[in-house]
PDB file of N, CA and C in Angstrom:
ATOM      1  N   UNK A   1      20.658 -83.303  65.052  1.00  0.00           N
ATOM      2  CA  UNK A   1      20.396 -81.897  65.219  1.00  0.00           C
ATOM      3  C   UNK A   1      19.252 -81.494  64.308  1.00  0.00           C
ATOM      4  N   UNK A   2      18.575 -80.558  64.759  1.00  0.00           N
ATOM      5  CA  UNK A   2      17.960 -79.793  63.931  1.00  0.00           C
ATOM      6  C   UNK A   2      18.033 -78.189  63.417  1.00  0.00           C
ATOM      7  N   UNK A   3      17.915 -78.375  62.029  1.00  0.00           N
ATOM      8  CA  UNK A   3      18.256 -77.208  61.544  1.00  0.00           C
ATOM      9  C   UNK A   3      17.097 -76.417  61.563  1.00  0.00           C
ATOM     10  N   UNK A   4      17.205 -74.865  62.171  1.00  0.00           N
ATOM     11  CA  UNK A   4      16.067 -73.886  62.911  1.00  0.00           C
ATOM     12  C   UNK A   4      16.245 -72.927  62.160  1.00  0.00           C
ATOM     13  N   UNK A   5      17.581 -72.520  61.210  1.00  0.00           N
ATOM     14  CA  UNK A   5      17.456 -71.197  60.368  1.00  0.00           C
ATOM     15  C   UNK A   5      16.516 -71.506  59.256  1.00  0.00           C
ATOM     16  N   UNK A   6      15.937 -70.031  58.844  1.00  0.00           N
ATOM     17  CA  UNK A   6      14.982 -70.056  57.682  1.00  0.00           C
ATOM     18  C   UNK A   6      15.599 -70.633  56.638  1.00  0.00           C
ATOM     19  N   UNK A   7      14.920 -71.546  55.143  1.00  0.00           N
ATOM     20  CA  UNK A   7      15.692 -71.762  53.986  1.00  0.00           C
ATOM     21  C   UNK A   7      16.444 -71.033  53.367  1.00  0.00           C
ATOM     22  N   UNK A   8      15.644 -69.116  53.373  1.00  0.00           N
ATOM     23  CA  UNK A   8      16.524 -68.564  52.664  1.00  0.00           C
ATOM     24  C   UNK A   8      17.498 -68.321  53.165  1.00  0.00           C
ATOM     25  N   UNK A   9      18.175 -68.265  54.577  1.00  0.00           N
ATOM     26  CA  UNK A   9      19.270 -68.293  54.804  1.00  0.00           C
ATOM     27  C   UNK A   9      20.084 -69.484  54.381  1.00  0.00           C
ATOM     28  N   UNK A  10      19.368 -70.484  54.769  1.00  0.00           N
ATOM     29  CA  UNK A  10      20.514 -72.205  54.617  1.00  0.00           C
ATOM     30  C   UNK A  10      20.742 -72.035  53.121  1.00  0.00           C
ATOM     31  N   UNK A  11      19.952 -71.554  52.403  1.00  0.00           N
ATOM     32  CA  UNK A  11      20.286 -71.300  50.592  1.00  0.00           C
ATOM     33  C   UNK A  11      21.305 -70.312  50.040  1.00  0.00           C
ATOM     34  N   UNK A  12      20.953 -69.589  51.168  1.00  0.00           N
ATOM     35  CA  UNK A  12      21.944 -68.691  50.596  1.00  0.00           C
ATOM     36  C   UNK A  12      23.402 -68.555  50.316  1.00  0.00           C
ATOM     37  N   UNK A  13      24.299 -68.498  49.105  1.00  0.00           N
ATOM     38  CA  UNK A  13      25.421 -68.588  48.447  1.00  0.00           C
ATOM     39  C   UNK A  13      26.401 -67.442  50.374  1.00  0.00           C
ATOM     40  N   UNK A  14      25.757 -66.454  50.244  1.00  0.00           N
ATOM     41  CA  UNK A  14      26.919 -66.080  51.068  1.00  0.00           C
ATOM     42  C   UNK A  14      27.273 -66.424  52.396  1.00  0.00           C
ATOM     43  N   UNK A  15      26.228 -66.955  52.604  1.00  0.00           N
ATOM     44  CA  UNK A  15      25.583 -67.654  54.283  1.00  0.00           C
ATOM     45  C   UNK A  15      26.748 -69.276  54.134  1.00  0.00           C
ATOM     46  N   UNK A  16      27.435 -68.613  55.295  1.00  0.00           N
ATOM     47  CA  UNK A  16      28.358 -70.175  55.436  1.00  0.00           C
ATOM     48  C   UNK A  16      28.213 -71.086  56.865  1.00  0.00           C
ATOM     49  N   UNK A  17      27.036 -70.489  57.517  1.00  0.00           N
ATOM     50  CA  UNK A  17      26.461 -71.007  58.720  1.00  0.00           C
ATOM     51  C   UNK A  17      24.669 -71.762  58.615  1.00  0.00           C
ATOM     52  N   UNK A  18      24.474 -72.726  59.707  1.00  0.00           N
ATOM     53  CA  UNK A  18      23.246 -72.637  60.070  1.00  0.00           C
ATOM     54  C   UNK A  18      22.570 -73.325  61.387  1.00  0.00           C
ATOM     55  N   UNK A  19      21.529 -72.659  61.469  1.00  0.00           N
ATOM     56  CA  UNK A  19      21.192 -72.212  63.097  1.00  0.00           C
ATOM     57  C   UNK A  19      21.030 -74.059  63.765  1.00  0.00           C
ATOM     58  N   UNK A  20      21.532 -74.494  64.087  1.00  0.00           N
ATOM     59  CA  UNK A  20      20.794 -75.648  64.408  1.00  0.00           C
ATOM     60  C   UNK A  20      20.549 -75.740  66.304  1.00  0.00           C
ATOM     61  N   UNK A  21      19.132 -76.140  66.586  1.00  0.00           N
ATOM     62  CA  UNK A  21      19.462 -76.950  68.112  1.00  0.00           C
ATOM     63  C   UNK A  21      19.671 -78.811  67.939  1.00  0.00           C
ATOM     64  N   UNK A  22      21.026 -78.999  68.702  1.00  0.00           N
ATOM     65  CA  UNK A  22      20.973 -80.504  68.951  1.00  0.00           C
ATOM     66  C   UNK A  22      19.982 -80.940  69.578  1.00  0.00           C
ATOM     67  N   UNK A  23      20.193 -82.528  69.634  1.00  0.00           N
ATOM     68  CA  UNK A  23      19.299 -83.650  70.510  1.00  0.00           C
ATOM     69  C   UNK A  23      19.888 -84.477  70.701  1.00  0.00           C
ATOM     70  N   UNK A  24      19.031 -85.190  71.757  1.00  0.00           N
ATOM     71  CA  UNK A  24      19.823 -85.774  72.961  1.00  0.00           C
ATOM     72  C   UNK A  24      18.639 -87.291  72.577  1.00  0.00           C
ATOM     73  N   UNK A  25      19.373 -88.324  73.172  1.00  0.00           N
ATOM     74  CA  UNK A  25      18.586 -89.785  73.295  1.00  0.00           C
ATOM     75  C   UNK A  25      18.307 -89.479  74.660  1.00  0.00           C
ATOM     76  N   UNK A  26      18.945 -88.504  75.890  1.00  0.00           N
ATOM     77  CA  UNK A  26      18.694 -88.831  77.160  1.00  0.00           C
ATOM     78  C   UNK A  26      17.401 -88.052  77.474  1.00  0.00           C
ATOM     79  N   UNK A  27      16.274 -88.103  77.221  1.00  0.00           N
ATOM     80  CA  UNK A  27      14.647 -87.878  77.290  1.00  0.00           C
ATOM     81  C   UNK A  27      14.301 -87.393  78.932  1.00  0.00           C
ATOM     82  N   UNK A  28      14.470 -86.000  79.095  1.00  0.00           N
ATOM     83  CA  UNK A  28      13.543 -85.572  80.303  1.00  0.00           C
ATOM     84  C   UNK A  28      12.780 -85.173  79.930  1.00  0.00           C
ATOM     85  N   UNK A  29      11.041 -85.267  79.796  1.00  0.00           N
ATOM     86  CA  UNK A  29      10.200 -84.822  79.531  1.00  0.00           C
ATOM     87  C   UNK A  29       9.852 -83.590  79.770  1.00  0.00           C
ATOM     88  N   UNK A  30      10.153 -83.353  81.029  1.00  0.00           N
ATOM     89  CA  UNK A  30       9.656 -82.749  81.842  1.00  0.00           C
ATOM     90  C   UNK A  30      10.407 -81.552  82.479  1.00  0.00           C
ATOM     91  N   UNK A  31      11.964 -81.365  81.203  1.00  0.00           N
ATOM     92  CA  UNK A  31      13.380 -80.296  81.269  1.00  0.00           C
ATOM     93  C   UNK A  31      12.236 -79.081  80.550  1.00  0.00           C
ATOM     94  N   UNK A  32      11.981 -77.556  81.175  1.00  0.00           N
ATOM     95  CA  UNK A  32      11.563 -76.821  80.017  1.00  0.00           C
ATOM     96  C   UNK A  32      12.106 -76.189  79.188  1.00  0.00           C
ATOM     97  N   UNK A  33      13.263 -76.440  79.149  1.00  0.00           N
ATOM     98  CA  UNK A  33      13.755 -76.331  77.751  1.00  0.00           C
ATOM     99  C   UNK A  33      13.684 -77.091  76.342  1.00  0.00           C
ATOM    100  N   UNK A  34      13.334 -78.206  76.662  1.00  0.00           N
ATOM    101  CA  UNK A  34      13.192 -79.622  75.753  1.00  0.00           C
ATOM    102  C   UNK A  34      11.917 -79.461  74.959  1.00  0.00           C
ATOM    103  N   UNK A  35      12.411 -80.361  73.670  1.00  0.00           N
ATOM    104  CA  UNK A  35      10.898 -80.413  73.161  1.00  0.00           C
ATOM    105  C   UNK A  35      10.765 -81.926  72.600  1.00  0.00           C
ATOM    106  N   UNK A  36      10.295 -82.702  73.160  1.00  0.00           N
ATOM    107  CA  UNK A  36      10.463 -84.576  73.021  1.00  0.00           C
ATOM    108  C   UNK A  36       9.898 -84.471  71.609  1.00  0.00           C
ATOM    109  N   UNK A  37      10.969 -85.715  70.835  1.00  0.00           N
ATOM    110  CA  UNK A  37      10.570 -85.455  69.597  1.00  0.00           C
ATOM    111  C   UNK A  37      10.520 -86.885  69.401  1.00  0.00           C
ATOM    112  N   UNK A  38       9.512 -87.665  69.293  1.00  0.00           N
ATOM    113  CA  UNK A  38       9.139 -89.411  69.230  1.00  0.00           C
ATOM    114  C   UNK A  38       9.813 -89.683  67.835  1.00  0.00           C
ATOM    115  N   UNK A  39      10.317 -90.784  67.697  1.00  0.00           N
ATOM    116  CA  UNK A  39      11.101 -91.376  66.629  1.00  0.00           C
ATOM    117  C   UNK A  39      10.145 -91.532  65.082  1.00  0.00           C
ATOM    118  N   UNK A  40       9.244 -91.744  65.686  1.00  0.00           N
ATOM    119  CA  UNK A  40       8.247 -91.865  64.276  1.00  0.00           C
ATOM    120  C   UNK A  40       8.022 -90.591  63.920  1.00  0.00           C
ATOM    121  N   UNK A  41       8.147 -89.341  64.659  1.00  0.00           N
ATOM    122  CA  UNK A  41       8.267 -88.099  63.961  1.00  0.00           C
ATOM    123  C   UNK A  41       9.679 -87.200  62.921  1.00  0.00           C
ATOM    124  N   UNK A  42      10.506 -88.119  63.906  1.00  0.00           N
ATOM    125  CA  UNK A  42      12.095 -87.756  63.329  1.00  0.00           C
ATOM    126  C   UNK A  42      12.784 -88.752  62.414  1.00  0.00           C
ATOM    127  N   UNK A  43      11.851 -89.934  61.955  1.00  0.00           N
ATOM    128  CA  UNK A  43      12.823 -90.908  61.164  1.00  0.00           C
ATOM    129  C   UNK A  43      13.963 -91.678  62.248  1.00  0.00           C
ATOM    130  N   UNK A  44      14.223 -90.641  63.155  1.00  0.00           N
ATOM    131  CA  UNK A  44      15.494 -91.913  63.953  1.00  0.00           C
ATOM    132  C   UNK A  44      15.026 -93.451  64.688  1.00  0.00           C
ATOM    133  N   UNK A  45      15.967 -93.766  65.058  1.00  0.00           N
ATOM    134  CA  UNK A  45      15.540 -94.767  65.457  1.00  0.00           C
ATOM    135  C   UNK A  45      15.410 -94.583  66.689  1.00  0.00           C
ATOM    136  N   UNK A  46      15.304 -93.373  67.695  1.00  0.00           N
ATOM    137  CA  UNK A  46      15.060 -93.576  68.986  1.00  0.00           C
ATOM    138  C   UNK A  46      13.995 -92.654  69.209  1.00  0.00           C
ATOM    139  N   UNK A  47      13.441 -92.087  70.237  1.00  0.00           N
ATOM    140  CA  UNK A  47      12.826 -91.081  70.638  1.00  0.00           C
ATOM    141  C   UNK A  47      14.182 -89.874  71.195  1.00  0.00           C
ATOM    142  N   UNK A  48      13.798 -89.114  70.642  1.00  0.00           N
ATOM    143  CA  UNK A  48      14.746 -87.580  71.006  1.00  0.00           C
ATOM    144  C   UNK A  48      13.979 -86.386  71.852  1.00  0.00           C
ATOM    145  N   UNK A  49      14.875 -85.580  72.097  1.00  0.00           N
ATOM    146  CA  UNK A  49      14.688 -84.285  72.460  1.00  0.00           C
ATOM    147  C   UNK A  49      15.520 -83.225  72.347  1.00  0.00           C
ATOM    148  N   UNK A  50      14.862 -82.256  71.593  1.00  0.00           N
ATOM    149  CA  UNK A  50      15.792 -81.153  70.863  1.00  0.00           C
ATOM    150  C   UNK A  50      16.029 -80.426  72.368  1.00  0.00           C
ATOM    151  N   UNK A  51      17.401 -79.935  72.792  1.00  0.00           N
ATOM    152  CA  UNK A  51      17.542 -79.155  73.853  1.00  0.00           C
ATOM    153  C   UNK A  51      17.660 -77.621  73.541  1.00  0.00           C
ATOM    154  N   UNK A  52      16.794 -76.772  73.710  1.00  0.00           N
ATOM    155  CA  UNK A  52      16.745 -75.855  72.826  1.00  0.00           C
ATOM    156  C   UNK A  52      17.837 -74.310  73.490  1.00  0.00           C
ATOM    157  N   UNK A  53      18.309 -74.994  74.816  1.00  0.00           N
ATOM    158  CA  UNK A  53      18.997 -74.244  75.646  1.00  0.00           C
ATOM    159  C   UNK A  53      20.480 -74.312  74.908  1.00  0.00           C
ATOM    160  N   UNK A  54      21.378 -75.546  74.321  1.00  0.00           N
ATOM    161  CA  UNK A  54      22.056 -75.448  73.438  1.00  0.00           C
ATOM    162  C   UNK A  54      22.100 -74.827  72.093  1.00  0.00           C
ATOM    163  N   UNK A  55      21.357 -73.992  70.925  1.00  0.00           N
ATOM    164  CA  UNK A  55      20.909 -73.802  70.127  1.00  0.00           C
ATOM    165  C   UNK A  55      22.565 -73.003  69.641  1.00  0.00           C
ATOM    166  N   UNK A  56      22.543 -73.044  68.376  1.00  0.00           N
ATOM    167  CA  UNK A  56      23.968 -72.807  68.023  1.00  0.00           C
ATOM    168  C   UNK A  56      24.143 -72.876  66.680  1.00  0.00           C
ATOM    169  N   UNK A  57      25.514 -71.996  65.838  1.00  0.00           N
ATOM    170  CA  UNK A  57      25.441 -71.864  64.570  1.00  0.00           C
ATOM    171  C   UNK A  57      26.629 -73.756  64.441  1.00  0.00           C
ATOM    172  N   UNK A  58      26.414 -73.711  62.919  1.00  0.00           N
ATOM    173  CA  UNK A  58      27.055 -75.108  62.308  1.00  0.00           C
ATOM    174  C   UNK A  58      28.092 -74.326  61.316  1.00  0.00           C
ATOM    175  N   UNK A  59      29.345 -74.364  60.670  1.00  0.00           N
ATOM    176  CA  UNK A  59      29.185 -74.462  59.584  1.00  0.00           C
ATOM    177  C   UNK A  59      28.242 -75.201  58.440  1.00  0.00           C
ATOM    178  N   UNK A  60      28.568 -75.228  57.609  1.00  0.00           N
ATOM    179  CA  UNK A  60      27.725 -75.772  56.458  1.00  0.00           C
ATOM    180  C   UNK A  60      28.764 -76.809  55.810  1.00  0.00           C
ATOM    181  N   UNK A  61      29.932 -76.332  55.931  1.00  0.00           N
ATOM    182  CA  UNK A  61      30.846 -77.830  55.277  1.00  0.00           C
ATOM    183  C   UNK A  61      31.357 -78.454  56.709  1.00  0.00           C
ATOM    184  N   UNK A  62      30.963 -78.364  57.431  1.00  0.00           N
ATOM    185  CA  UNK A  62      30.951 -79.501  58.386  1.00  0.00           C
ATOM    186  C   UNK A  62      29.943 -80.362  58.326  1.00  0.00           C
ATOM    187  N   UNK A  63      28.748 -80.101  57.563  1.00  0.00           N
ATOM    188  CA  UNK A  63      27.402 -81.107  57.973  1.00  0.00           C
ATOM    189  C   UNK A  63      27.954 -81.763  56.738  1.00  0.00           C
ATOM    190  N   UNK A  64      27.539 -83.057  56.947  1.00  0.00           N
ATOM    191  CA  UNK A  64      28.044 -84.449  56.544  1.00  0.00           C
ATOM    192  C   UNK A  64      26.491 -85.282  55.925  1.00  0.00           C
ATOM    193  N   UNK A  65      26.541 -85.563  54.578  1.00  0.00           N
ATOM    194  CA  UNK A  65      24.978 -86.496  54.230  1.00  0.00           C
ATOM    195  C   UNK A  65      24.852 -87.093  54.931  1.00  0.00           C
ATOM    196  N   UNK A  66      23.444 -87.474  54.809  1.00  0.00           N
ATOM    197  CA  UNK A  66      22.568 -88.095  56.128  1.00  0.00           C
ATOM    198  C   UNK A  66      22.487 -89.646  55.584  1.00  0.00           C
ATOM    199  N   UNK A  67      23.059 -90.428  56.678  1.00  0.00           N
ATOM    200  CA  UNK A  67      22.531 -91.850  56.215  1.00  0.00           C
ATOM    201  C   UNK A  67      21.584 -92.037  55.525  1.00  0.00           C
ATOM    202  N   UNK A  68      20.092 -91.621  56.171  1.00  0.00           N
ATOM    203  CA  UNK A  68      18.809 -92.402  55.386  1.00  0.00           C
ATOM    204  C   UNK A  68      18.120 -90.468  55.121  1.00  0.00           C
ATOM    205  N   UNK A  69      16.727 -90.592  54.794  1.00  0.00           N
ATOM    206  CA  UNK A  69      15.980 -89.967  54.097  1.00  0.00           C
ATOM    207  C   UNK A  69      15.836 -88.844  55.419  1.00  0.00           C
ATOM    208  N   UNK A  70      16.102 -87.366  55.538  1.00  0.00           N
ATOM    209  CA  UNK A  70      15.744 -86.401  55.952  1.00  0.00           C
ATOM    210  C   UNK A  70      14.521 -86.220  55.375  1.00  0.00           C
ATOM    211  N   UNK A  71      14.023 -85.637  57.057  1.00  0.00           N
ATOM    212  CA  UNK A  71      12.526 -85.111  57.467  1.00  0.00           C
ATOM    213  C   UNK A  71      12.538 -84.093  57.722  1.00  0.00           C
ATOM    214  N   UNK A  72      11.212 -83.390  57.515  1.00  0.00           N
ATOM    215  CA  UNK A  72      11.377 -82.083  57.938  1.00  0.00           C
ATOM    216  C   UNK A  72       9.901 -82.300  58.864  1.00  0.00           C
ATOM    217  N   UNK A  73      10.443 -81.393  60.159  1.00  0.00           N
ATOM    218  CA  UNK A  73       9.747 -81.281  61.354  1.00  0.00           C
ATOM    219  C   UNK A  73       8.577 -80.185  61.294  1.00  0.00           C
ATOM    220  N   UNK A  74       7.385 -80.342  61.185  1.00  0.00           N
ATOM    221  CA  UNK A  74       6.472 -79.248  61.501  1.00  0.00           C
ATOM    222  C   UNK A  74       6.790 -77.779  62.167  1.00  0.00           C
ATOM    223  N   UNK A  75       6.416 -76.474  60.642  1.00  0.00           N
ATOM    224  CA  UNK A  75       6.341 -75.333  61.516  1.00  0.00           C
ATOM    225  C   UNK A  75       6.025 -75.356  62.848  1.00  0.00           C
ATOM    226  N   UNK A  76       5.038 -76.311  63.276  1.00  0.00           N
ATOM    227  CA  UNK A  76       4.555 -75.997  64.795  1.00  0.00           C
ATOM    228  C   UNK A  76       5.786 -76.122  65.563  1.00  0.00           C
ATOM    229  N   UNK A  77       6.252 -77.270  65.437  1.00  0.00           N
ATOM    230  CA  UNK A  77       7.697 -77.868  66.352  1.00  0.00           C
ATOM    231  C   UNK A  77       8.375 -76.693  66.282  1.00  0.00           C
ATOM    232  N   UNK A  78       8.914 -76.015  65.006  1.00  0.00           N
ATOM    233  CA  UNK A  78      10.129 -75.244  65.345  1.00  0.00           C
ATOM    234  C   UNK A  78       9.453 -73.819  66.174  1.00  0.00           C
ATOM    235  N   UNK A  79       8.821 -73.659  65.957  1.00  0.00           N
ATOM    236  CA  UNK A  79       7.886 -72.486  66.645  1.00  0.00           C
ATOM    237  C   UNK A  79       8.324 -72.937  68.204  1.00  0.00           C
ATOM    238  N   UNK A  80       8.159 -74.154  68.815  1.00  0.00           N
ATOM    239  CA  UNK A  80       7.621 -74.187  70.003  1.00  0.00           C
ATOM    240  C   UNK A  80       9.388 -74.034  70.023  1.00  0.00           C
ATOM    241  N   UNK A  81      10.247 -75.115  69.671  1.00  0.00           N
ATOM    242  CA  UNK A  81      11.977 -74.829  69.708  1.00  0.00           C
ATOM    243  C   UNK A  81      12.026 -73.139  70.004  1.00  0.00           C
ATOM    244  N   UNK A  82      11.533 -72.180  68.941  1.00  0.00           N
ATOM    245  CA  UNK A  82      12.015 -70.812  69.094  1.00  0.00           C
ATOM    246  C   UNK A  82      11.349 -70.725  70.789  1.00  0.00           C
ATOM    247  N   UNK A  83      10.585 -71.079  71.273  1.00  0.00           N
ATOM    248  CA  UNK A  83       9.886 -70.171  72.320  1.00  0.00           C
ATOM    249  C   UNK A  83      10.757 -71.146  73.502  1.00  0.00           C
ATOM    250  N   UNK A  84      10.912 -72.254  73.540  1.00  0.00           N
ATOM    251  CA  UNK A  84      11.687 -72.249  74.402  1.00  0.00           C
ATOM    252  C   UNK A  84      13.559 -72.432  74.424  1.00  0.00           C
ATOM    253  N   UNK A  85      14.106 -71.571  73.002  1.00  0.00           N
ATOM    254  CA  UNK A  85      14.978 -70.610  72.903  1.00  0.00           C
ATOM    255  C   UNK A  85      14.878 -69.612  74.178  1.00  0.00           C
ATOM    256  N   UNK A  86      13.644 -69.410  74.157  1.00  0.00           N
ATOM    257  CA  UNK A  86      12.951 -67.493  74.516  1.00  0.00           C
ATOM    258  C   UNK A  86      13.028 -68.167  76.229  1.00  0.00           C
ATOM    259  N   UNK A  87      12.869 -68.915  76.759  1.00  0.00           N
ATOM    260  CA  UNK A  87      13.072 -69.522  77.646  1.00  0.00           C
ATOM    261  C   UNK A  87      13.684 -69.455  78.546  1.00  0.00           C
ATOM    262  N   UNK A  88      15.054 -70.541  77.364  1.00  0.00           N
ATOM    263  CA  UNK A  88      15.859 -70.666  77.622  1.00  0.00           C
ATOM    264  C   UNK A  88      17.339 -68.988  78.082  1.00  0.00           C
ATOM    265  N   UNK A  89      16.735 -68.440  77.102  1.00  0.00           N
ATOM    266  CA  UNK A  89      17.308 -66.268  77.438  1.00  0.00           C
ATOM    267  C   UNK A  89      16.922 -66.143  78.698  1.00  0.00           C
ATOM    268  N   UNK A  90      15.742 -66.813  79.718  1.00  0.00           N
ATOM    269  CA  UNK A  90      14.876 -65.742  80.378  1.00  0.00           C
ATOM    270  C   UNK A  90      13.933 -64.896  79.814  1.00  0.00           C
ATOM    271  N   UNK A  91      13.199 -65.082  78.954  1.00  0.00           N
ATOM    272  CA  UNK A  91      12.673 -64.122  78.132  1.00  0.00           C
ATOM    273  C   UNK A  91      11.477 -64.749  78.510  1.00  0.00           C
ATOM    274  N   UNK A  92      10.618 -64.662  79.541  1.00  0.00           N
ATOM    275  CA  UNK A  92       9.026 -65.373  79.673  1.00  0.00           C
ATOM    276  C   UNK A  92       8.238 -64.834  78.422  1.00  0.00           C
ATOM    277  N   UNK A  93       7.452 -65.612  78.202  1.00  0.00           N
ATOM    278  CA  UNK A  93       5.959 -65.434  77.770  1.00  0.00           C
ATOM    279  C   UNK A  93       5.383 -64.039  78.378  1.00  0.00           C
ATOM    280  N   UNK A  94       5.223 -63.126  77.397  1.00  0.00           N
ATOM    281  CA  UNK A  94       3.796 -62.296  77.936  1.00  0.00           C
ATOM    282  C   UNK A  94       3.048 -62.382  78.020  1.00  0.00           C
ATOM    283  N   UNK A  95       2.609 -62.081  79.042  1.00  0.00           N
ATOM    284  CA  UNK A  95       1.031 -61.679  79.414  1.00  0.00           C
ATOM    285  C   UNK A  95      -0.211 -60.838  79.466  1.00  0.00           C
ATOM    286  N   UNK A  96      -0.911 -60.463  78.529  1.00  0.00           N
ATOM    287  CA  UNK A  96      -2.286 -59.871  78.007  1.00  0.00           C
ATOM    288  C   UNK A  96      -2.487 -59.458  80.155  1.00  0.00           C
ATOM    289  N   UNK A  97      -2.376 -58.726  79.796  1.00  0.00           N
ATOM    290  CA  UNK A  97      -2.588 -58.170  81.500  1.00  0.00           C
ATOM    291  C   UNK A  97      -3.947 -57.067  81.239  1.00  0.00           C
ATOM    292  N   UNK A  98      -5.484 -57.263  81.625  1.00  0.00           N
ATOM    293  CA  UNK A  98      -6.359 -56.411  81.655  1.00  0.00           C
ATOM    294  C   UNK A  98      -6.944 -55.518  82.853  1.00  0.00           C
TER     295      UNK A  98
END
């Protein structure tokens, strides 16, 4: 999974949640909800895809240490995750209409 809430929330003492979208090993490129996330970007050992149509709170004492060394995914990535969140609502993209 990836975690999508801001730090100061995941830091925060009263905050007992956080925002994460899962991923999947089963790779449709071409789902628009998805955002393919190649293994050499995520540390895993496979190629993923965050499904951003699942997106969902965690507790925080449910997440469990991570086998090996956590990565953190480029502002860009989670940006594109939020928009196809926005998507995933029905919420299109606007359009600059002149």
């Amino acid at each position: 999974m990836v975690i999508v809430s801001i730090n100061a929330r995941n830091r925060h003492e009263r905050a007992d949640t956080v925002l994460v979208v899962p991923l999947t090993t089963s790779v449709h490129k071409n789902a628009p909800t998805h955002v393919f996330l190649p293994a050499g970007e995520t540390g895993l050992q496979s190629d993923s895809a965050a499904r951003a149509e699942d997106i969902t709170v965690v507790r925080k004492q449910s997440l469990i240490e991570p086998r090996g060394r956590l990565r953190q995914i480029s502002d860009r990535r989670v940006c594109e995750l939020a928009s196809k969140v926005n998507l995933a609502m029905g919420c299109a993209p606007t359009q600059n209409i002149v």
